[in-house]
Protein backbone atom coordinates (compact mmCIF):
# COMPACT_ATOMS: atom_id res chain seq x y z
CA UNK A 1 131.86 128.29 110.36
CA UNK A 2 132.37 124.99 108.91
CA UNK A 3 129.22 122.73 109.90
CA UNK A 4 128.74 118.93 109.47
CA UNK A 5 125.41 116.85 109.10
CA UNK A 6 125.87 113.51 110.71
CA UNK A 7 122.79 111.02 109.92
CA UNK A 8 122.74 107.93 112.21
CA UNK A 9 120.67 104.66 110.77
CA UNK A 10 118.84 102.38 112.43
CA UNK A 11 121.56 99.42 112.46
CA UNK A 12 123.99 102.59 114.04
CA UNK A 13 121.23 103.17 117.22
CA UNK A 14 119.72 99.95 117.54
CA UNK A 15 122.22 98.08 120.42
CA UNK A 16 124.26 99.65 123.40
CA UNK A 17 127.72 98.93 121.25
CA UNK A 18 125.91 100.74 118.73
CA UNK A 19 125.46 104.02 121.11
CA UNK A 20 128.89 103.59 122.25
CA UNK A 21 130.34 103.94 118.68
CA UNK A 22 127.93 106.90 117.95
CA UNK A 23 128.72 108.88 121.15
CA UNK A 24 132.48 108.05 120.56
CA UNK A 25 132.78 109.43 117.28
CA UNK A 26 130.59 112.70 117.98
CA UNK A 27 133.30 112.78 120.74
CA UNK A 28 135.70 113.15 118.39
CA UNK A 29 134.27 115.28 115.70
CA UNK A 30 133.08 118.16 117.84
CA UNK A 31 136.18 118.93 118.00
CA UNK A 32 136.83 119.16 114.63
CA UNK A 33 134.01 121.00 113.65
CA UNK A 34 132.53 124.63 114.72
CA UNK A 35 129.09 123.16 114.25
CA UNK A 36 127.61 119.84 114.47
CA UNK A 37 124.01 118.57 113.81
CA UNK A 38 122.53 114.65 114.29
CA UNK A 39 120.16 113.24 112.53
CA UNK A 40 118.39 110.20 114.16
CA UNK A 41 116.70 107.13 112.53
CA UNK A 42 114.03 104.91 114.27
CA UNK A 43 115.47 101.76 115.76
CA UNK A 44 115.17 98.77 112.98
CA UNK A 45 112.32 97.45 112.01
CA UNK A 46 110.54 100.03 113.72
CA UNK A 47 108.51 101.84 111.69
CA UNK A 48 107.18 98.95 110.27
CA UNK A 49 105.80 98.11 114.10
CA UNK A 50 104.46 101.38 113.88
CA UNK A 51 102.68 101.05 110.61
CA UNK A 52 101.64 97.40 111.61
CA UNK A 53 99.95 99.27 114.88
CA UNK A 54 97.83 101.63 112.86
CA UNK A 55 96.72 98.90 110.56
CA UNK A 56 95.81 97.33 113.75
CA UNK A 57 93.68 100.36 114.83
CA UNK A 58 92.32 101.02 111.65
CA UNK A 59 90.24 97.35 111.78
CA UNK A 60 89.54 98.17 115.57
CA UNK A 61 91.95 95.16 116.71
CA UNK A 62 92.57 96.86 120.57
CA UNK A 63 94.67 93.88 121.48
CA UNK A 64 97.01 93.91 118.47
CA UNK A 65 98.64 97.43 118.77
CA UNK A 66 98.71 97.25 122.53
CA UNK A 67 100.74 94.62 122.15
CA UNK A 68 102.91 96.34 120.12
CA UNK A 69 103.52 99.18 121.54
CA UNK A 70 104.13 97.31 124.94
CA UNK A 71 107.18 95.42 122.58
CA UNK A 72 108.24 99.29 122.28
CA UNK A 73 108.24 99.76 125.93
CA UNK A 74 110.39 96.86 126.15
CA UNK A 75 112.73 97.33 123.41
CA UNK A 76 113.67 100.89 124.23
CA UNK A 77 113.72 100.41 127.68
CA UNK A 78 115.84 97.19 127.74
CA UNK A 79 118.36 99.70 125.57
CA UNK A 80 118.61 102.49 128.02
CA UNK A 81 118.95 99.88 130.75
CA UNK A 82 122.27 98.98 128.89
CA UNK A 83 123.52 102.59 128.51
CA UNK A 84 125.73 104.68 131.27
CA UNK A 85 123.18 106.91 132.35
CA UNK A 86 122.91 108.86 135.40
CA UNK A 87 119.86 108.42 137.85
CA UNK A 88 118.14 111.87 136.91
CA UNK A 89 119.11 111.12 133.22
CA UNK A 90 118.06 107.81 133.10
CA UNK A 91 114.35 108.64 134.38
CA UNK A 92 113.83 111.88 132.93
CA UNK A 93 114.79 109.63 129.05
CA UNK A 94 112.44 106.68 130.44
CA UNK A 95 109.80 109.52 131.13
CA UNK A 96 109.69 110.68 127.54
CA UNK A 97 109.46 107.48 126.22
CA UNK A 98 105.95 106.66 128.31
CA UNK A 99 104.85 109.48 126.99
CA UNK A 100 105.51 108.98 123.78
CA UNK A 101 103.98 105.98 123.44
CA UNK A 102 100.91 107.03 125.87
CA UNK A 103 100.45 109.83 122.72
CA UNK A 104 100.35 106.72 120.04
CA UNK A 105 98.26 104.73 122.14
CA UNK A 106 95.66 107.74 122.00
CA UNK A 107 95.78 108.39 118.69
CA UNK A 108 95.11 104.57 118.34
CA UNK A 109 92.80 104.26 120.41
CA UNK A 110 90.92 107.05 118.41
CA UNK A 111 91.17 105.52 115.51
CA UNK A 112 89.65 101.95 116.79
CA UNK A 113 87.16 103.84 118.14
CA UNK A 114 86.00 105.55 114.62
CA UNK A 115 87.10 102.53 112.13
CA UNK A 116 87.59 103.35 108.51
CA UNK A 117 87.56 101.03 105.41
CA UNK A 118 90.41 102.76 104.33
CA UNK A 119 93.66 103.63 106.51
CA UNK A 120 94.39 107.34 106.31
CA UNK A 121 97.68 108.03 105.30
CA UNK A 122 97.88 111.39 107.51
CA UNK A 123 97.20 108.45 110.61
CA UNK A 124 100.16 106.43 109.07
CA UNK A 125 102.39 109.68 109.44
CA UNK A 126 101.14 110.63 113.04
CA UNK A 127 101.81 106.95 113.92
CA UNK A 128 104.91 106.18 112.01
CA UNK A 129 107.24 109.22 112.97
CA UNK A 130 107.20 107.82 116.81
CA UNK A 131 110.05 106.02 115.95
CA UNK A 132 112.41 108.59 115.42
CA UNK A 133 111.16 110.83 118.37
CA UNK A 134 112.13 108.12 120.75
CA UNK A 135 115.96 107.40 119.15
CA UNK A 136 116.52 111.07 119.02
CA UNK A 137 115.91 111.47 122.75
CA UNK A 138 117.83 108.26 123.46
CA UNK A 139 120.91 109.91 121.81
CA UNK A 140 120.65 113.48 123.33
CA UNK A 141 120.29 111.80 126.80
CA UNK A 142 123.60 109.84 126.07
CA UNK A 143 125.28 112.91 125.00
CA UNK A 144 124.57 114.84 127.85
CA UNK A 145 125.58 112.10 130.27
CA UNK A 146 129.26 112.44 128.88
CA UNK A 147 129.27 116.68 129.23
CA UNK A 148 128.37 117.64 125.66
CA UNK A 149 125.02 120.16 125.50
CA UNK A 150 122.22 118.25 123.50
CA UNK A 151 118.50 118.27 122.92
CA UNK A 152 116.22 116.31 120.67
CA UNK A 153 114.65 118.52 117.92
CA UNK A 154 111.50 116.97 116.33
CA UNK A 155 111.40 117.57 112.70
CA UNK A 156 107.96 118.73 112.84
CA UNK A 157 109.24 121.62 114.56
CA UNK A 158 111.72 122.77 111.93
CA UNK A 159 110.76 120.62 108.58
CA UNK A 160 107.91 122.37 106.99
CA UNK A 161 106.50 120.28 104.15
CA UNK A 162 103.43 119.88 101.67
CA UNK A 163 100.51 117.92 102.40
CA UNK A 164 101.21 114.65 100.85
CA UNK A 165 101.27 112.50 103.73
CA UNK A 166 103.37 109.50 103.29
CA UNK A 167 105.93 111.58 100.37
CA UNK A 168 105.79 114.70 101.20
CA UNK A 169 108.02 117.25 100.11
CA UNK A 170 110.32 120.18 102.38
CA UNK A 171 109.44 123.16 101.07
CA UNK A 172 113.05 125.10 101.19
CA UNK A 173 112.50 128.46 101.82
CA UNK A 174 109.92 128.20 104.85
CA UNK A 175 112.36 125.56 106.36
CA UNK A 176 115.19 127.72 106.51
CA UNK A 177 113.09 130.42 108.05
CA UNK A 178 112.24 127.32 110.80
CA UNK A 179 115.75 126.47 111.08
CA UNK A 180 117.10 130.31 110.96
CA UNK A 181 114.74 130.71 114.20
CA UNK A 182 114.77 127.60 116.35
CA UNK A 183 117.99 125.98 115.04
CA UNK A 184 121.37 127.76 114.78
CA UNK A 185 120.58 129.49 117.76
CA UNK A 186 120.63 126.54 119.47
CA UNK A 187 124.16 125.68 117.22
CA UNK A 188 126.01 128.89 118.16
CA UNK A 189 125.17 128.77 122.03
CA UNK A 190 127.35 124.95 121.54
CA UNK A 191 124.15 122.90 121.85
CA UNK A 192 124.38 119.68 119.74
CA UNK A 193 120.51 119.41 118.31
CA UNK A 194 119.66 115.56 117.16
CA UNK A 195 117.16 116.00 114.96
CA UNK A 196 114.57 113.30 114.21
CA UNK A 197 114.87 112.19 110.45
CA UNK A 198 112.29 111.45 108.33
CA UNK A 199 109.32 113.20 109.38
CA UNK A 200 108.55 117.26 109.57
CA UNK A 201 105.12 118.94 109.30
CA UNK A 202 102.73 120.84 106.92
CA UNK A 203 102.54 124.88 107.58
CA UNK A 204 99.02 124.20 109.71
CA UNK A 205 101.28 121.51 112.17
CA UNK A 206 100.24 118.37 110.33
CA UNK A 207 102.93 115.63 110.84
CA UNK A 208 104.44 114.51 107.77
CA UNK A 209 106.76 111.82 106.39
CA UNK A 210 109.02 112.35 103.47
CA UNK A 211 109.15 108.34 102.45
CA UNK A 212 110.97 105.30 103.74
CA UNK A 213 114.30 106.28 103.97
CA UNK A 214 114.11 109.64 104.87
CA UNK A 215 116.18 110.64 107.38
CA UNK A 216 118.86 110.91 104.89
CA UNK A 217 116.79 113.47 103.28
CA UNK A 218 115.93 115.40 106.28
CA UNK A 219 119.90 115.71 106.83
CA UNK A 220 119.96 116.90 103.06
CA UNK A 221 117.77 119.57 103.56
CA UNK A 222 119.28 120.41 107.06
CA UNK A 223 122.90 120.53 104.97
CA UNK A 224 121.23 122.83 102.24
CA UNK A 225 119.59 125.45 105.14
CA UNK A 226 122.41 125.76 107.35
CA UNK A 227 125.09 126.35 104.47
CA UNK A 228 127.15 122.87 106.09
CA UNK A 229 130.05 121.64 104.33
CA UNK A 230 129.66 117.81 104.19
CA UNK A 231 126.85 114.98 105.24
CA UNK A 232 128.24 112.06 106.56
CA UNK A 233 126.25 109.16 106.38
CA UNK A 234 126.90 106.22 109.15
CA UNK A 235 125.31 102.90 108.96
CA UNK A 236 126.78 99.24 109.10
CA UNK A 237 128.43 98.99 106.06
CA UNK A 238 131.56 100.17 104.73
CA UNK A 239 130.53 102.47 102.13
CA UNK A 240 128.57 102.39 99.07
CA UNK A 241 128.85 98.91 97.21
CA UNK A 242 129.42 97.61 94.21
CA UNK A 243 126.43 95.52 94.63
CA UNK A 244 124.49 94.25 97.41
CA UNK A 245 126.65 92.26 99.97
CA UNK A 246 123.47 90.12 100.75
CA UNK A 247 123.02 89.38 96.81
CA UNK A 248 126.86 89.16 95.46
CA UNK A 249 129.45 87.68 97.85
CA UNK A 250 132.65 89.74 96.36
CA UNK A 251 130.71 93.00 96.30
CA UNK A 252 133.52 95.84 97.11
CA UNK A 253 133.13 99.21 98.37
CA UNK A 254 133.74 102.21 96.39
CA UNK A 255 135.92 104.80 97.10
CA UNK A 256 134.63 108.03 95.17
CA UNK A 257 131.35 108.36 93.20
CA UNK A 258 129.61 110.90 91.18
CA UNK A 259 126.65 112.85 92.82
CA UNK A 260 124.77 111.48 89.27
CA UNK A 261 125.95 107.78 89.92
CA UNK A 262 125.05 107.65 93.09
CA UNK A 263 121.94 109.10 92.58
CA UNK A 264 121.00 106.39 89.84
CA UNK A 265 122.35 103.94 92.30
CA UNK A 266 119.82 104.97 94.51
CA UNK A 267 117.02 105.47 92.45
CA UNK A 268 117.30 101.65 90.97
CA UNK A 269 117.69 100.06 94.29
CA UNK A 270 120.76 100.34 96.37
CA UNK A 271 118.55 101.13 99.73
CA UNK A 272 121.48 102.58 101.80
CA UNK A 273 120.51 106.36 100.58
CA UNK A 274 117.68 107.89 100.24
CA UNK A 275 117.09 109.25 96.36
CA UNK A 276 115.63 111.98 96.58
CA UNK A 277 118.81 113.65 98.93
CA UNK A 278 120.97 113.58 95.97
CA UNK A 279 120.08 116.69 93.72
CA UNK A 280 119.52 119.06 96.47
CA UNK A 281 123.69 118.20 97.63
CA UNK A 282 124.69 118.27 94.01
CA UNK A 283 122.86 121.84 93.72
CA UNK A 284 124.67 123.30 96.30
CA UNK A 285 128.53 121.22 95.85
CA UNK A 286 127.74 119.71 98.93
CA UNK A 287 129.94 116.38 99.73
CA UNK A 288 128.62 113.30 100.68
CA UNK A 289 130.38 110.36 102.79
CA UNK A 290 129.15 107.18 103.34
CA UNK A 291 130.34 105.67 106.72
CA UNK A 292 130.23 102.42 108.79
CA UNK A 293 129.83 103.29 112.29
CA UNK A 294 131.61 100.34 113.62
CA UNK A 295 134.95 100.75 111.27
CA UNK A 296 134.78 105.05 111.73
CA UNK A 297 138.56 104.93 110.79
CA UNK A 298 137.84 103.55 107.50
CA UNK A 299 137.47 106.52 104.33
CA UNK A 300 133.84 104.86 103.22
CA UNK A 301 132.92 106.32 100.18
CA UNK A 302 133.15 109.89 98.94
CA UNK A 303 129.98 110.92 96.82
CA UNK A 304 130.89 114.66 95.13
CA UNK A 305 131.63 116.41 91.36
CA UNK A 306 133.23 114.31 89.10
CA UNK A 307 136.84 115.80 89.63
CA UNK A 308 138.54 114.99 86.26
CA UNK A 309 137.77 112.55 83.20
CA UNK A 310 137.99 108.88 83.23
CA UNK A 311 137.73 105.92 81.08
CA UNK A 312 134.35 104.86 81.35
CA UNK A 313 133.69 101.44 83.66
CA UNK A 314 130.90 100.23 85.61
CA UNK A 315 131.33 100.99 88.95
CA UNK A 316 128.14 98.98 90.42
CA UNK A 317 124.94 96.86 89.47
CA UNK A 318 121.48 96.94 91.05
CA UNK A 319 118.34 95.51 91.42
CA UNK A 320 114.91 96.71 91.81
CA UNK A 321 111.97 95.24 91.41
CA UNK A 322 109.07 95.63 89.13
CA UNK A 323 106.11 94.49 87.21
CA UNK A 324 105.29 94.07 83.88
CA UNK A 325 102.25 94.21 81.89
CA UNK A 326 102.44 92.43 77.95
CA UNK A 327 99.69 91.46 75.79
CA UNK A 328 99.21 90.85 72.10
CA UNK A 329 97.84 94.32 71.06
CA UNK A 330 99.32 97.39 69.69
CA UNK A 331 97.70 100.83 69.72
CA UNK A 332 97.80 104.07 72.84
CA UNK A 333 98.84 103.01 76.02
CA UNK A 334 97.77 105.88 77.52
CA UNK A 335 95.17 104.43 78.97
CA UNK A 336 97.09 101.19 80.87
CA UNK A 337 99.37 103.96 81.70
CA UNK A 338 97.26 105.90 83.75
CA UNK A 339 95.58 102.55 85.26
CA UNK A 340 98.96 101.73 86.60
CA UNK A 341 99.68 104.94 87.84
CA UNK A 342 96.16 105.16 89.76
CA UNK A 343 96.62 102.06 90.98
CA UNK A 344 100.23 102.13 92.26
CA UNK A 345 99.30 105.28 94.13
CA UNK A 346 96.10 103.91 95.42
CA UNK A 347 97.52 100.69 96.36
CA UNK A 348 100.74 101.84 98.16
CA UNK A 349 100.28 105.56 98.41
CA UNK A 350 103.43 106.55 95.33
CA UNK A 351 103.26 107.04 91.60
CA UNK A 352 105.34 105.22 89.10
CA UNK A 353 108.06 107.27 88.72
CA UNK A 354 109.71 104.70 86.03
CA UNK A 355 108.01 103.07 83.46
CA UNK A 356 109.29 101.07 80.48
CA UNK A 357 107.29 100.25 77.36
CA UNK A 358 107.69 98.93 73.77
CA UNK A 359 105.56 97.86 71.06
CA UNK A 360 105.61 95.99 67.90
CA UNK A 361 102.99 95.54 65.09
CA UNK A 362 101.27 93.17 67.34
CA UNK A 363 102.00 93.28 71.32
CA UNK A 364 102.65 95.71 73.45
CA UNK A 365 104.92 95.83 76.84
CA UNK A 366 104.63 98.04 80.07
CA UNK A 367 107.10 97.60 82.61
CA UNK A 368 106.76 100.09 85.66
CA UNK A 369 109.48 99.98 88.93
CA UNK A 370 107.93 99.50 92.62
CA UNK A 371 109.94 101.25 95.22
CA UNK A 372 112.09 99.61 97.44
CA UNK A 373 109.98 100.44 99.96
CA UNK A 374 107.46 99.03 99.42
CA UNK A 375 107.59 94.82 100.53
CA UNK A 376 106.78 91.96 98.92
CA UNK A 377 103.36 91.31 100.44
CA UNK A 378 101.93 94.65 98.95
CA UNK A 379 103.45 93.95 95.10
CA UNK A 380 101.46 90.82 95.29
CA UNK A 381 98.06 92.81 96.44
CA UNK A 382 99.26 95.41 94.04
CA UNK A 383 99.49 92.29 91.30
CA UNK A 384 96.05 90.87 92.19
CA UNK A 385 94.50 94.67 92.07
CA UNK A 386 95.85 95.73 88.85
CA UNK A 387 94.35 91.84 87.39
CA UNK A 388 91.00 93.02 88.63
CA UNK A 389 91.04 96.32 87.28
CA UNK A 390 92.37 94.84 83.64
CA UNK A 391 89.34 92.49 83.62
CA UNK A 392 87.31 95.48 84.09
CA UNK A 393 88.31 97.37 81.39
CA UNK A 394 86.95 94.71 79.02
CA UNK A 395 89.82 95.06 76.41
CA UNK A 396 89.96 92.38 73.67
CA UNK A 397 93.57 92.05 74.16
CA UNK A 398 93.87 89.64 77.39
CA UNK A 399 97.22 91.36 79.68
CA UNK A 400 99.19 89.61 81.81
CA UNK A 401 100.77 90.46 84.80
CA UNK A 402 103.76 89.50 85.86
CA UNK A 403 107.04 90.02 88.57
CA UNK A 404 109.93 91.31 87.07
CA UNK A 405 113.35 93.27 87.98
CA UNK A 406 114.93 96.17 86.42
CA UNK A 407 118.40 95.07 86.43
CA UNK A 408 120.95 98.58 86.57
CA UNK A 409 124.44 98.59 85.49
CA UNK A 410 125.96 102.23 86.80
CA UNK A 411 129.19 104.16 85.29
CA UNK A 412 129.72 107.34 84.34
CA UNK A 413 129.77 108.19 80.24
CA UNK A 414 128.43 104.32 79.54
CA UNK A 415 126.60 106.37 76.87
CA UNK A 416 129.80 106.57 75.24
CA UNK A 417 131.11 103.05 75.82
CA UNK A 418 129.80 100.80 73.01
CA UNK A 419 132.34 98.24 73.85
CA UNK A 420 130.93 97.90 77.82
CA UNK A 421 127.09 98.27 76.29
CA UNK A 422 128.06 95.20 74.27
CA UNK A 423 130.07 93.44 77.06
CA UNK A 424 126.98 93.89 79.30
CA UNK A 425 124.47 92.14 76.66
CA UNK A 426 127.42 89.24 75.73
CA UNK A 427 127.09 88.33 80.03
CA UNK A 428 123.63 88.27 79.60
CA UNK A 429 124.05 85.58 76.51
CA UNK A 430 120.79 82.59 77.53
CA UNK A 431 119.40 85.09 79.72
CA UNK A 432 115.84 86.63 78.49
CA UNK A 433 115.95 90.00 78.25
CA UNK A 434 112.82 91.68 77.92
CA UNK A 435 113.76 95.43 77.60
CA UNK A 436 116.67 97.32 77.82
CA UNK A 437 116.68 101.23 78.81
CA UNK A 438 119.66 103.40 78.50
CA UNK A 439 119.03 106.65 80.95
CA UNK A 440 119.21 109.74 80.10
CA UNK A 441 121.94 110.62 83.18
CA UNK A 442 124.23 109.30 80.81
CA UNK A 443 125.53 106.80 83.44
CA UNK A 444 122.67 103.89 83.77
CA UNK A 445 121.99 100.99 81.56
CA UNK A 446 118.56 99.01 82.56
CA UNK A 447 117.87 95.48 81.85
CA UNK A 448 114.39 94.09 82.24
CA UNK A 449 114.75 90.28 83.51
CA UNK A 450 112.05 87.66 84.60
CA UNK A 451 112.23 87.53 88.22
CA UNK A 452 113.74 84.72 89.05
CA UNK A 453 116.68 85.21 86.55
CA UNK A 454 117.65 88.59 89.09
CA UNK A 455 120.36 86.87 90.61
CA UNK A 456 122.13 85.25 87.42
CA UNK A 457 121.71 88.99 85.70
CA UNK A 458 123.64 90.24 88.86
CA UNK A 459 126.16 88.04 89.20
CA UNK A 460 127.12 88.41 85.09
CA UNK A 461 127.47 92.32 85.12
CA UNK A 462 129.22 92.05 88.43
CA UNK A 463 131.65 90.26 87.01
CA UNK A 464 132.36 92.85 84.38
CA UNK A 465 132.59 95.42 87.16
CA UNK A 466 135.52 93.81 89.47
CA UNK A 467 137.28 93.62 85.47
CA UNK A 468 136.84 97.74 85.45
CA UNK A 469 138.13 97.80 88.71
């Protein structure tokens, strides 16, 4: 039976014309489709209320996250005000979301009562994933007021994961077991589950979150477990860019990437997938579209196998930012190395997946990425921290710290393509460049930048991009 994983973002559930467009184009793919399955995000901006409220807890301020969970109240409730809901409906939906938030409150109120020096990031997770238990059930409510069978499905219930709270990772083989048993029986009786993205649960029933983002992982591994055919990807843009619209005016969509391009594209920035829901769909030939949910008649952008050979072109540029470590000594940097990494993962709960480094006879260079999720305030604390922790390692060599940004030109074979490798560094001519990594997918060429020359980078390469169009 062909079966079809539809992930909803937060720009896609966040507003009553929002709903509309969702419920209209379920509407029309049920019957297009023997099996469909939702995947909800939280409503943006969110989960960062969420997190903000445990912070809140965690230094015993009482007032601060019953404020903001009251500004839940309101926000939901103000949207199922707005929806067509039936009397019974309508309560039963406004019922679940009290209780919802009663739960956080608790487990808040817990917390403030026990204060810790340290936030626990099993707290964040029980916290955070409230969010996408209260779209879910906003959906499956609207779906059932317009004669289609639907429940809410909490991830925790079906997505069994590690232990690493904050990242955690699906383990496969107990999912499908999950899924096998409380999901497709569900399917096959015609019920439409809407699952909640991004969180799940350790074997014991710990909640879990697999990482900013990840709702469009959960609806990878959902794909993977119940065999589907394609994951289709709806948020409020028309497909995957050739650069960020909010950064480069004349970014265009693209019509067809690799599952390795787009997989680069999202692991150097371009925050409308989630990067770690690539290789699983590549494993298993699973297609990928990205969708806007307001323009559902346009193609977005097919993500599957490279189909047949092309001349090699860069198809997009990114940006991701990052911070660099130089001082005038050469020698092991095993040791910086693992101070970075121990204090990335102290400071903002990941490791650092991507570093950079060079050395000459006298200085040396470090440049690690910081995901995209985590914001600005943090890389600053992360900046001050890893300053302190320098100082205390009483080196001769004085480091410095600074911002910088990975900028990521992305094409399939540019390995191959001296002529755009060159074209690339002749854009970049009066522009410092202060690394320069070539990946080993074969498709990614990194530039390390100062920080404030990220847009200039951009807007060269971008240039050369619309000419390989």
């Amino acid at each position: 039976m062909a079966t079809l994983i539809m992930k909803f973002g937060g720009s896609s559930v966040g507003t009553a014309a929002a709903l509309t467009q969702v419920l209209s184009i379920v509407l029309h793919e049920q019957s297009r489709w023997s099996r469909l399955i939702l995947v909800a995000s939280a409503l943006d901006g969110v989960t960062d209320m969420l997190l903000e409220a445990a912070y809140l807890a965690q230094v015993s301020n009482h007032r601060g996250y019953r404020r903001i969970a009251a500004q839940l109240r309101t926000r939901h409730m103000a949207l199922v005000d707005q929806l067509p809901l039936g009397a019974s409906e309508r309560s039963a939906l406004q019922a679940d979301i009290d209780r919802l938030l009663f739960e956080m409150l608790d487990h808040c109120q817990n917390m403030a009562n026990q204060p810790t020096e340290k936030l626990s990031p099993a707290f964040n997770d029980d916290i955070s994933s409230v969010g996408e238990k209260l779209s879910a059930r906003i959906i499956a409510s609207l779906l059932r007021q317009n004669n289609l069978l639907s429940v809410a499905i909490d991830g925790t219930d079906i997505i069994v994961t590690d232990d690493t709270h904050g990242n955690a990772t699906p383990n496969m083989s107990l999912t499908t077991v999950r899924i096998q048993h409380n999901l497709l029986p569900m399917i096959d009786r015609g019920i439409i589950p809407v699952v909640t993205g991004y969180i799940g649960a350790t074997p014991s029933g710990a909640t879990t979150t697999i990482g900013r983002g990840g709702s469009d992982y959960t609806a990878s591994v959902l794909a993977i477990c119940t065999n589907a055919q394609e994951v289709w990807i709806w948020s409020g843009v028309d497909g995957m860019m050739s650069a960020d619209p909010h950064e480069i005016d004349d970014a265009r969509v693209i019509p067809e990437l690799s599952y390795t391009e787009v997989a680069e594209l999202a692991y150097f920035g371009a925050r409308i997938l989630h990067a770690r829901m690539i290789l699983p769909l590549k494993e298993h030939q699973i297609a990928l579209r990205v969708k806007n949910v307001f323009k559902p008649q346009l193609a977005g952008t097919l993500i599957h196998s490279a189909t047949q050979e092309k001349t090699p072109s860069i198809k997009a540029v990114t940006s991701i930012q990052a911070i660099g470590l130089m001082a005038n000594r050469s020698g092991s940097l095993s040791e910086i190395t693992k101070l970075v990494d121990d204090t990335l993962h102290s400071s903002v709960g990941t490791r650092a997946d991507v570093m950079i480094s060079s050395q000459s006879s006298t200085s040396s260079f470090l440049c690690f990425i910081v995901p995209t999720s985590v914001a600005m305030e943090a890389v600053d604390s992360l900046r001050a921290t890893l300053n302190e922790k320098l100082r205390e390692m009483h080196e001769d060599a004085q480091w410095q710290v600074k911002p910088l940004s990975v900028v990521t030109a992305i094409g399939e074979d540019l390995d191959e393509s001296m002529p755009i490798i060159a074209g690339i560094l002749h854009q970049l001519n009066g522009t410092r460049v202060l690394g320069i990594a070539q990946g080993p997918s074969r498709c990614s060429l990194s530039i390390i930048v100062e920080a404030h020359d990220t847009e200039v980078a951009l807007q060269k390469i971008h240039r050369l991009t619309l000419k390989s169009g």
